[in-house]
C-alpha atoms as a PDB file:
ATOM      1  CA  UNK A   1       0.000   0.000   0.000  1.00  0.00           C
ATOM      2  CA  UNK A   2       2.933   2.549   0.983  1.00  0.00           C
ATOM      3  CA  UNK A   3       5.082   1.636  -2.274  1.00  0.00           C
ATOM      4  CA  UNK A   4       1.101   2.109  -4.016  1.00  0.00           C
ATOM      5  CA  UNK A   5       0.866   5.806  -2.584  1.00  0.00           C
ATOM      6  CA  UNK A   6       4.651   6.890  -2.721  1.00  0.00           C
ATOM      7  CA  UNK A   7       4.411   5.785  -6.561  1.00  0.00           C
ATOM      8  CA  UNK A   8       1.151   7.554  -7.639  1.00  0.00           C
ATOM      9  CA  UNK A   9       2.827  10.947  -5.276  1.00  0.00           C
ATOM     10  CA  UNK A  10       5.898  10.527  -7.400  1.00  0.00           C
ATOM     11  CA  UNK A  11       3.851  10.131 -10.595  1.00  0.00           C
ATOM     12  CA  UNK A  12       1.560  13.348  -9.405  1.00  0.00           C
ATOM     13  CA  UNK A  13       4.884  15.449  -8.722  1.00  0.00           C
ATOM     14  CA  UNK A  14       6.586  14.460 -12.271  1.00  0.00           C
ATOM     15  CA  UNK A  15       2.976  15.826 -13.707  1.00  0.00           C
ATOM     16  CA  UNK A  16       3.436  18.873 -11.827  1.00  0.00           C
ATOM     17  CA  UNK A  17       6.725  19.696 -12.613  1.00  0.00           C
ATOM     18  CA  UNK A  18       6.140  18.835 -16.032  1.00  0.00           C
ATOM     19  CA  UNK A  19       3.469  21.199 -16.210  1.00  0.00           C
ATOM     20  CA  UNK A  20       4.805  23.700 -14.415  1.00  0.00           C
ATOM     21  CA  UNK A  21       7.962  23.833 -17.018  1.00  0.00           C
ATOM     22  CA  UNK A  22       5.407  24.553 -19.626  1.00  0.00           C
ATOM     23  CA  UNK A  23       5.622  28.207 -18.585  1.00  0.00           C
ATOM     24  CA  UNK A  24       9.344  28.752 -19.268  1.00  0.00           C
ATOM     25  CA  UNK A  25       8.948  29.323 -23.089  1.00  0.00           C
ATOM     26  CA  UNK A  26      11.673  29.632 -25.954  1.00  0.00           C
ATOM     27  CA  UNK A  27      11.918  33.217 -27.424  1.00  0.00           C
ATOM     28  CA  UNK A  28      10.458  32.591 -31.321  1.00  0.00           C
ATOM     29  CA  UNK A  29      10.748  35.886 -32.436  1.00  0.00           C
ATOM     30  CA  UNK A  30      11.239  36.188 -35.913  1.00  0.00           C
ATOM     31  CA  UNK A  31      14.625  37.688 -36.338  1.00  0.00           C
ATOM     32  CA  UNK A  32      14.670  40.856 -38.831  1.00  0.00           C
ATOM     33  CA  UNK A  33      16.464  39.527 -41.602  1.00  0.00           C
ATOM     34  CA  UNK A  34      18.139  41.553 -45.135  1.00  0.00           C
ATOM     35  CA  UNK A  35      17.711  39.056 -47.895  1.00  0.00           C
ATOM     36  CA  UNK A  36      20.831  41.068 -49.176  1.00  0.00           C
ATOM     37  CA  UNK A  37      23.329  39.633 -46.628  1.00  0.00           C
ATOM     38  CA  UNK A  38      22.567  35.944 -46.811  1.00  0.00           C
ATOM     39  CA  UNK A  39      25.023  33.794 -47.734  1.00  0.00           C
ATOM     40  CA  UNK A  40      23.135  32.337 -50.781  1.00  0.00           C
ATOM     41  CA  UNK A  41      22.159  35.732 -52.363  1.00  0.00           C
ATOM     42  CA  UNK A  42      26.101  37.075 -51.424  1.00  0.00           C
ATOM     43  CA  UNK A  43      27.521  33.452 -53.098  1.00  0.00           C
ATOM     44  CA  UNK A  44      25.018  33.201 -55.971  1.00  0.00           C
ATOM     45  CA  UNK A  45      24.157  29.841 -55.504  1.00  0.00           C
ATOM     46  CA  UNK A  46      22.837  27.677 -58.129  1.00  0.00           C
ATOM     47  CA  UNK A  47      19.210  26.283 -57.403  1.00  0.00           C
ATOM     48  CA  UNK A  48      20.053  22.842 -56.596  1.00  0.00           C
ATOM     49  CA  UNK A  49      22.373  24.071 -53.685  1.00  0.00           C
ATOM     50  CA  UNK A  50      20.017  26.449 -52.528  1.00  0.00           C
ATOM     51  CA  UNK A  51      17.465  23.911 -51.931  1.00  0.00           C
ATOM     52  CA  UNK A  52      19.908  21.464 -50.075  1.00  0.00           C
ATOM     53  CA  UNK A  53      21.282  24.291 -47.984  1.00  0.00           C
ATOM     54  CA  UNK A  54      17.711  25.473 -47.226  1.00  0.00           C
ATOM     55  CA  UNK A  55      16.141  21.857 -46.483  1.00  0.00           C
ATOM     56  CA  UNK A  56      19.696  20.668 -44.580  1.00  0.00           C
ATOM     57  CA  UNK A  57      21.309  23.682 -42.927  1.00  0.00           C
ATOM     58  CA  UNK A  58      19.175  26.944 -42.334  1.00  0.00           C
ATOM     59  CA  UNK A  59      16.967  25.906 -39.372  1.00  0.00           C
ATOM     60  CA  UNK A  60      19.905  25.628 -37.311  1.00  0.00           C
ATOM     61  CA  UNK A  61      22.284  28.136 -38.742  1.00  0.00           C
ATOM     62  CA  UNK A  62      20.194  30.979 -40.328  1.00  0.00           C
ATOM     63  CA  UNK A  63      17.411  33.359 -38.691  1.00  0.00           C
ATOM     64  CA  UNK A  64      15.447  31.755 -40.669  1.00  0.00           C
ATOM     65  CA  UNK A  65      14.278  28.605 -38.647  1.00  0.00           C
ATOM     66  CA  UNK A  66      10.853  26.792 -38.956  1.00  0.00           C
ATOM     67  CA  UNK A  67      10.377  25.705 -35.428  1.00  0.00           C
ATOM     68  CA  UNK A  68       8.731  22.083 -35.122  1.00  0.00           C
ATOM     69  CA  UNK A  69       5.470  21.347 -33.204  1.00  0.00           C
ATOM     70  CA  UNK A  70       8.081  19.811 -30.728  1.00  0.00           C
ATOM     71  CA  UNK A  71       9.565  23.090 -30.047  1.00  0.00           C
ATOM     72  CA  UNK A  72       6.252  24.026 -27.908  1.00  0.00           C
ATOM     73  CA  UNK A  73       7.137  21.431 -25.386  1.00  0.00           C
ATOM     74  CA  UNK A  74       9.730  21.323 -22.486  1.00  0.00           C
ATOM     75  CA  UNK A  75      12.402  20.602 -21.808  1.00  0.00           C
ATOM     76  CA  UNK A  76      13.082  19.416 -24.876  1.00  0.00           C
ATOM     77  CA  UNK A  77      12.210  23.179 -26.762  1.00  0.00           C
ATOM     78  CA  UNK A  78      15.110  24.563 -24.714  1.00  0.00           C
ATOM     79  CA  UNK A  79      17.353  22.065 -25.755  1.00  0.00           C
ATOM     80  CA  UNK A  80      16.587  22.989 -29.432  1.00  0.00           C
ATOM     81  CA  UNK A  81      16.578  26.401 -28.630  1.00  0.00           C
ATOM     82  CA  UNK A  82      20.055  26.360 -27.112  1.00  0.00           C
ATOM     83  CA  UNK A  83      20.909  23.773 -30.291  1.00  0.00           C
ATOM     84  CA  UNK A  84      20.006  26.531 -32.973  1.00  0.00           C
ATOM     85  CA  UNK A  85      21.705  29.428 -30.973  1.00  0.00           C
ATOM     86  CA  UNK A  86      25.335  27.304 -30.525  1.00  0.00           C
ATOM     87  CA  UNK A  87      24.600  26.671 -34.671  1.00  0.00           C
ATOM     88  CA  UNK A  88      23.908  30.441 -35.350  1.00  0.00           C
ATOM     89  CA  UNK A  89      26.729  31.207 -33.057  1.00  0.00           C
ATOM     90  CA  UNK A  90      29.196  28.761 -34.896  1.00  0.00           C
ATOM     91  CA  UNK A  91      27.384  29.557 -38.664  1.00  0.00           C
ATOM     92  CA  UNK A  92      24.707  31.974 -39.608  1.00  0.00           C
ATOM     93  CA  UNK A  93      23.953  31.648 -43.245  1.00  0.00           C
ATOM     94  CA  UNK A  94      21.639  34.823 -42.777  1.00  0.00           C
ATOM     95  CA  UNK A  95      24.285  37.424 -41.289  1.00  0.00           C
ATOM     96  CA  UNK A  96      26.772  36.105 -44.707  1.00  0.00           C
ATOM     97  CA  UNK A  97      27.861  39.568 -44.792  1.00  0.00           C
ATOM     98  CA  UNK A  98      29.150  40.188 -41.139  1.00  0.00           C
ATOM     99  CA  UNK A  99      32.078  38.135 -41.734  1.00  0.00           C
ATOM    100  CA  UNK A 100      35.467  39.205 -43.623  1.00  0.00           C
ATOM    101  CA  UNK A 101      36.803  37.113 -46.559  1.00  0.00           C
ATOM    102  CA  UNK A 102      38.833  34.792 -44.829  1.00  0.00           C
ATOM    103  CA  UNK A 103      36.062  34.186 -42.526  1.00  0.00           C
ATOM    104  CA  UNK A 104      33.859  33.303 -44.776  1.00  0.00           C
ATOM    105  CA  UNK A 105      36.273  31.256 -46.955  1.00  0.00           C
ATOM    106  CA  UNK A 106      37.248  29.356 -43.303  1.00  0.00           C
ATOM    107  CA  UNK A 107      33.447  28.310 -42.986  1.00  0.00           C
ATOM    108  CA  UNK A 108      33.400  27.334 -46.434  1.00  0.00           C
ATOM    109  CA  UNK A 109      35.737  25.037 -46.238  1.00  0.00           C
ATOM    110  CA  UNK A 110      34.754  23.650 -42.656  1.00  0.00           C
ATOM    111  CA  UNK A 111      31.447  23.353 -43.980  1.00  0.00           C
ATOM    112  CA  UNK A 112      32.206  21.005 -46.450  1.00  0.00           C
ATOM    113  CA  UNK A 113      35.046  19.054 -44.214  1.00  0.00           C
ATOM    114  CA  UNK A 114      32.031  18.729 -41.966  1.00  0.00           C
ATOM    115  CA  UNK A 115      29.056  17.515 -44.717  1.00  0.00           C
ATOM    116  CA  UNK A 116      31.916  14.764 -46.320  1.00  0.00           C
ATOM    117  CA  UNK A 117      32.491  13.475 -42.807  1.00  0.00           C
ATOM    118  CA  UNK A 118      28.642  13.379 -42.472  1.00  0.00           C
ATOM    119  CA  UNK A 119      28.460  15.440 -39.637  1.00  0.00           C
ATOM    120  CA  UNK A 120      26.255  17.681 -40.935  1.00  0.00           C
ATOM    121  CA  UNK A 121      23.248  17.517 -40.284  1.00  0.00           C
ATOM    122  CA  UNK A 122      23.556  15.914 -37.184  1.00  0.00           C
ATOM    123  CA  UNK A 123      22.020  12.660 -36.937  1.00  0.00           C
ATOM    124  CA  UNK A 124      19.187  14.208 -34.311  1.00  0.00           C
ATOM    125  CA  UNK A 125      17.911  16.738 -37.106  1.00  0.00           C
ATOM    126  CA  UNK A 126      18.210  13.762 -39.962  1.00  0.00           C
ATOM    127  CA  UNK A 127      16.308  11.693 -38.125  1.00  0.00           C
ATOM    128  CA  UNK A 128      12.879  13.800 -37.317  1.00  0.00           C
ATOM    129  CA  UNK A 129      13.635  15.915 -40.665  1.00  0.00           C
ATOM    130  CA  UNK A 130      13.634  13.376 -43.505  1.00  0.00           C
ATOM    131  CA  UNK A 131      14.369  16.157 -46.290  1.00  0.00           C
ATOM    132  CA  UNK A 132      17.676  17.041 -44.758  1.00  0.00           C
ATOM    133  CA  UNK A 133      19.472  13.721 -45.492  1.00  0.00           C
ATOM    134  CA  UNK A 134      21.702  13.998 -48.138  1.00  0.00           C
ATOM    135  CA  UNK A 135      22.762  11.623 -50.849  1.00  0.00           C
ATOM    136  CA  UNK A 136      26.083  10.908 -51.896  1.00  0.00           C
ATOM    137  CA  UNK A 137      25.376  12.536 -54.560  1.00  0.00           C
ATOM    138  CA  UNK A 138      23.602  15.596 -53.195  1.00  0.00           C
ATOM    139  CA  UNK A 139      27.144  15.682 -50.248  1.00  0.00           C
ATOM    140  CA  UNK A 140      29.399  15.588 -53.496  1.00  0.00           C
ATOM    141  CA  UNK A 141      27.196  18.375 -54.824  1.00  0.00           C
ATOM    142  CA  UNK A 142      27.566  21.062 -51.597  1.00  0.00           C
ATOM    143  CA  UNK A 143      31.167  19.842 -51.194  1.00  0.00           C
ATOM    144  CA  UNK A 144      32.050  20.434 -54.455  1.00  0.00           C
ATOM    145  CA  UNK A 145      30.471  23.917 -54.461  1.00  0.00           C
ATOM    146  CA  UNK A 146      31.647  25.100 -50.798  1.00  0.00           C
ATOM    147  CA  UNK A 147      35.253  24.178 -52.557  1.00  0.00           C
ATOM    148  CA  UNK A 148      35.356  26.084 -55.109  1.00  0.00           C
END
């Protein structure tokens, strides 16, 4: 009877706190972007990378992130939120032209280091966002551009 009552007050707490957590909310504010500075504008990307780079890469490392219906729920919407601003901080496809030439050429090149050794996207995002999986041939594509 005891283990019967300390189980359901356990079970009654964990709803509470749960709950409770609900109230601490991410910030969603769409960020005020200028089409001019992003990095596919600035690069003059051909279509096909565009649309890999859009589908694979922006929600994490643009202002331009489409938050999931799973973003609404703690804790896991702060560990997305804190995912997407360590991204932005690292890589921010939208603010292109706030970083000098070598900069730029660096994350270039890092970029595609990190697609060919498939760590980008990181298996998390591949996993709940189908799109962003890339082919070989679609990673030959983005490394081969980010190279040039």
């Amino acid at each position: 009877m005891i283990q019967k009552i300390n189980k359901r007050n356990l079970f009654i707490a964990f709803l509470a706190v749960f709950a409770l957590i609900q109230f601490k909310v991410i910030d969603k504010s769409p960020i005020e972007i200028n089409p001019e500075s992003d990095f596919l504008i600035i690069e003059q990307a051909p279509k096909e990378v565009v649309e890999l780079i859009q589908t694979s890469c922006y929600d994490c490392h643009s202002n331009l992130t489409t938050y999931p219906w799973y973003s609404n729920i703690a804790p896991v919407s702060w560990w997305l939120k804190g995912h997407i601003d360590k991204g932005r901080g690292k890589l921010n496809f939208s603010e292109w032209d706030s970083y000098s030439i070598e900069e730029s050429d660096t994350l270039k090149v890092k970029s595609a280091d990190m697609i060919e050794k498939k760590w980008m996207p990181i298996l998390t995002y591949k996993i709940i966002h189908k799109k962003s999986r890339l082919s070989d041939e679609q990673r030959a594509l983005l490394i081969g551009w980010l190279k040039k």
